[in-house]
N, C-alpha and C. Protein backbone atom coordinates (compact mmCIF):
# COMPACT_ATOMS: atom_id res chain seq x y z
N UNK A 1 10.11 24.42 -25.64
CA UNK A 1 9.00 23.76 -24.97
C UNK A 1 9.29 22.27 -24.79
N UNK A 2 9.92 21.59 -25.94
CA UNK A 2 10.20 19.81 -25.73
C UNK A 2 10.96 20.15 -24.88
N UNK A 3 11.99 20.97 -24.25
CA UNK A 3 12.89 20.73 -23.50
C UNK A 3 12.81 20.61 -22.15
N UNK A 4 12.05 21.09 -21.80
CA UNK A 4 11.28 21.63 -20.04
C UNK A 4 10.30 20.20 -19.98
N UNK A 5 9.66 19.48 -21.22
CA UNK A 5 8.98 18.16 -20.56
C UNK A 5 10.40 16.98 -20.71
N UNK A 6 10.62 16.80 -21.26
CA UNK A 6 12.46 15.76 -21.05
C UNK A 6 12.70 16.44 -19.58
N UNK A 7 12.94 17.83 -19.10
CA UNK A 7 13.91 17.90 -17.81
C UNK A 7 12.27 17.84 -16.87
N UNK A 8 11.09 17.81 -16.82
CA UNK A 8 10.36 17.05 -16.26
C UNK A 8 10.43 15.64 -15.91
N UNK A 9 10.27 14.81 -17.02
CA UNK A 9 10.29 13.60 -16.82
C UNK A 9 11.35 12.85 -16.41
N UNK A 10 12.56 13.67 -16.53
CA UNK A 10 14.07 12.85 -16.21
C UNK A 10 13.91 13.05 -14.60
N UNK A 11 13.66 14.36 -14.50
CA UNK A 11 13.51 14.36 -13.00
C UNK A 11 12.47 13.16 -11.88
N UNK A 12 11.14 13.59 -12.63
CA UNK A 12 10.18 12.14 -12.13
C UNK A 12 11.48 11.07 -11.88
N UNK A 13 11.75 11.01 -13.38
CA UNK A 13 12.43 9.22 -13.02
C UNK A 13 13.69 9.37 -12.27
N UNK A 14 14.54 10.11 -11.98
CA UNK A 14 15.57 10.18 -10.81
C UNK A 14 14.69 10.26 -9.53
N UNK A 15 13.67 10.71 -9.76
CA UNK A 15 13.22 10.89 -7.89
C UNK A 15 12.54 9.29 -7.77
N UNK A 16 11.58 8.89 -8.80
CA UNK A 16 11.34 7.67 -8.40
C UNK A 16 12.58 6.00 -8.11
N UNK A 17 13.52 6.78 -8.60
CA UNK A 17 14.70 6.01 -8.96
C UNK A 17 15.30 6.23 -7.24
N UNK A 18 15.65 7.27 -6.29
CA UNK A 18 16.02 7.34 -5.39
C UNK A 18 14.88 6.78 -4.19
N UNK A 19 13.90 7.08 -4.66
CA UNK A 19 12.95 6.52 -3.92
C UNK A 19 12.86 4.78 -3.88
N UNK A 20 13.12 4.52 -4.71
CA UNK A 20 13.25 2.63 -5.23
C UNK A 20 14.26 2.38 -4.11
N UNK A 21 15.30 2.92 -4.21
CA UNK A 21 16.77 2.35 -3.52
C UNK A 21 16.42 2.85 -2.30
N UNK A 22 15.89 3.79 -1.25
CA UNK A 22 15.68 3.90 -0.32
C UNK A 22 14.94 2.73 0.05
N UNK A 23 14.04 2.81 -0.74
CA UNK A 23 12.72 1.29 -0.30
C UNK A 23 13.35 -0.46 -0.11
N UNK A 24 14.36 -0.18 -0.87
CA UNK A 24 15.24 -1.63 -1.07
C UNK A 24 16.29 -1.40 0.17
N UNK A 25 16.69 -0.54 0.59
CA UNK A 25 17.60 -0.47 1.31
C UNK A 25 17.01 -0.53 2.72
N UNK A 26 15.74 -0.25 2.94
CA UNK A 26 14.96 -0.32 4.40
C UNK A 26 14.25 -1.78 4.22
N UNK A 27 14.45 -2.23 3.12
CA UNK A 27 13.70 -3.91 3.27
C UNK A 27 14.85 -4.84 3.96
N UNK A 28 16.36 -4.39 3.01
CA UNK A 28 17.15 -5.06 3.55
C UNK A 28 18.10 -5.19 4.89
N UNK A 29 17.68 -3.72 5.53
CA UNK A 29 18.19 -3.29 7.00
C UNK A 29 17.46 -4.02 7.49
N UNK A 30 15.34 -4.16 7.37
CA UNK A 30 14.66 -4.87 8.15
C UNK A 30 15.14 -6.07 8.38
N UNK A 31 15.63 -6.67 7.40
CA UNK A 31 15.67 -8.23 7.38
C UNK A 31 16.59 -8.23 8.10
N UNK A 32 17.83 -7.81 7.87
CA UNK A 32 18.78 -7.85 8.92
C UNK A 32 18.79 -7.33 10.05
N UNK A 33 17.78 -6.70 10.88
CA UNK A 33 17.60 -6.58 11.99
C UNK A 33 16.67 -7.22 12.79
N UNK A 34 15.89 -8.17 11.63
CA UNK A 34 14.97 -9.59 12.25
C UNK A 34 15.75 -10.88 12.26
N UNK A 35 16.62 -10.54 11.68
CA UNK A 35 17.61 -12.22 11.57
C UNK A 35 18.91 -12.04 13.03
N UNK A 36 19.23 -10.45 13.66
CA UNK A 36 19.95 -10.88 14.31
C UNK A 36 19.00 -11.12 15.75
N UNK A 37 17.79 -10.45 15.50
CA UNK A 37 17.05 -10.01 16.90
C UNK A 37 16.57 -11.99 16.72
N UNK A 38 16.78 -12.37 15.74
CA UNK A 38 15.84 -14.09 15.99
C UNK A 38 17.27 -15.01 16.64
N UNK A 39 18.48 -14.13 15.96
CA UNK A 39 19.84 -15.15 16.40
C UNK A 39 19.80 -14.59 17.90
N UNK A 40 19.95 -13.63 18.34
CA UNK A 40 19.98 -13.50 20.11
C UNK A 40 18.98 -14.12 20.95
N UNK A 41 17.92 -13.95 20.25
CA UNK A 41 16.39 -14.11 20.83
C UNK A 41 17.12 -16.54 21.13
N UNK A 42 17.38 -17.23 20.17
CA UNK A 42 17.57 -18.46 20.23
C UNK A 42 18.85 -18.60 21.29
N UNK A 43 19.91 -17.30 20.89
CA UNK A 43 21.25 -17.69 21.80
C UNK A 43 20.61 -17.62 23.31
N UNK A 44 19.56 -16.79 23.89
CA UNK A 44 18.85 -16.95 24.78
C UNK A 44 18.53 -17.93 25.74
N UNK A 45 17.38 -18.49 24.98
CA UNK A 45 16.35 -19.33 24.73
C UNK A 45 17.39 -20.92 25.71
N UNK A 46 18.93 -20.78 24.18
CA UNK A 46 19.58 -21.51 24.70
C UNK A 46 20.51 -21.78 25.96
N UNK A 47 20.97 -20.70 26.13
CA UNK A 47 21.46 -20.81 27.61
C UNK A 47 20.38 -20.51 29.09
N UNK A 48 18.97 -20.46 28.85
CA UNK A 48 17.97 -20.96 29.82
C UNK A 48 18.06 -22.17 29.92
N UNK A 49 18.47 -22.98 28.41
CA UNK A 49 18.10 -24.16 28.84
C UNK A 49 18.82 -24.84 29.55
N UNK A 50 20.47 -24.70 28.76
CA UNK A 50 21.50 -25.32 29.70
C UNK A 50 21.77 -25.05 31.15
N UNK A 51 20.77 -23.81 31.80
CA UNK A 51 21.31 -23.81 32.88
C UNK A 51 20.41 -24.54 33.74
N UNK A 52 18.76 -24.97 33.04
CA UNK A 52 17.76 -25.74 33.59
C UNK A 52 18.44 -27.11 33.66
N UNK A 53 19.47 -27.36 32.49
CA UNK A 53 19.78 -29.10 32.76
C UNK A 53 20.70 -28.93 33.94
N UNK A 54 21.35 -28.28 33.87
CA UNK A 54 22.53 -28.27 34.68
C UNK A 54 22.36 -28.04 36.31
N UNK A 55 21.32 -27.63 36.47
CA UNK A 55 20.42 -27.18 37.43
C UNK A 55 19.31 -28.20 37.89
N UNK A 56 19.39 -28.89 37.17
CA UNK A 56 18.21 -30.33 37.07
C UNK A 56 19.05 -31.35 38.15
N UNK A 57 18.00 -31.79 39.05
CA UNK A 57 18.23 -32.85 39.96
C UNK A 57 18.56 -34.53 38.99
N UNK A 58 17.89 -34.79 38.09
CA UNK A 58 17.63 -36.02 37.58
C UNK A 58 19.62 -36.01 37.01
């Protein structure tokens, strides 16, 4: 009978344990898919501008 609650609870804690690292691993994809979408989003931004100066009468 002790034996079946140990292979209960080991199990809980491996599933909550795979579940942790999934959760850490989709925080850290997010971030890195907001840091490159903010680096293109500026590389953008920036060549509108240079082509407004360059394009500028003054």
């Amino acid at each position: 009978m002790n034996n079946k609650k140990g292979f209960a609870i080991s199990t809980m804690l491996y599933g909550l344990l795979i579940i942790s690292v999934i959760v850490v691993f989709m925080f850290v994809s997010l971030a890195n898919f907001n840091t490159k979408s903010n680096g293109d989003f500026v590389e953008e931004v920036e060549k509108e501008l240079l082509t407004l100066k360059n394009n500028s009468i003054c």
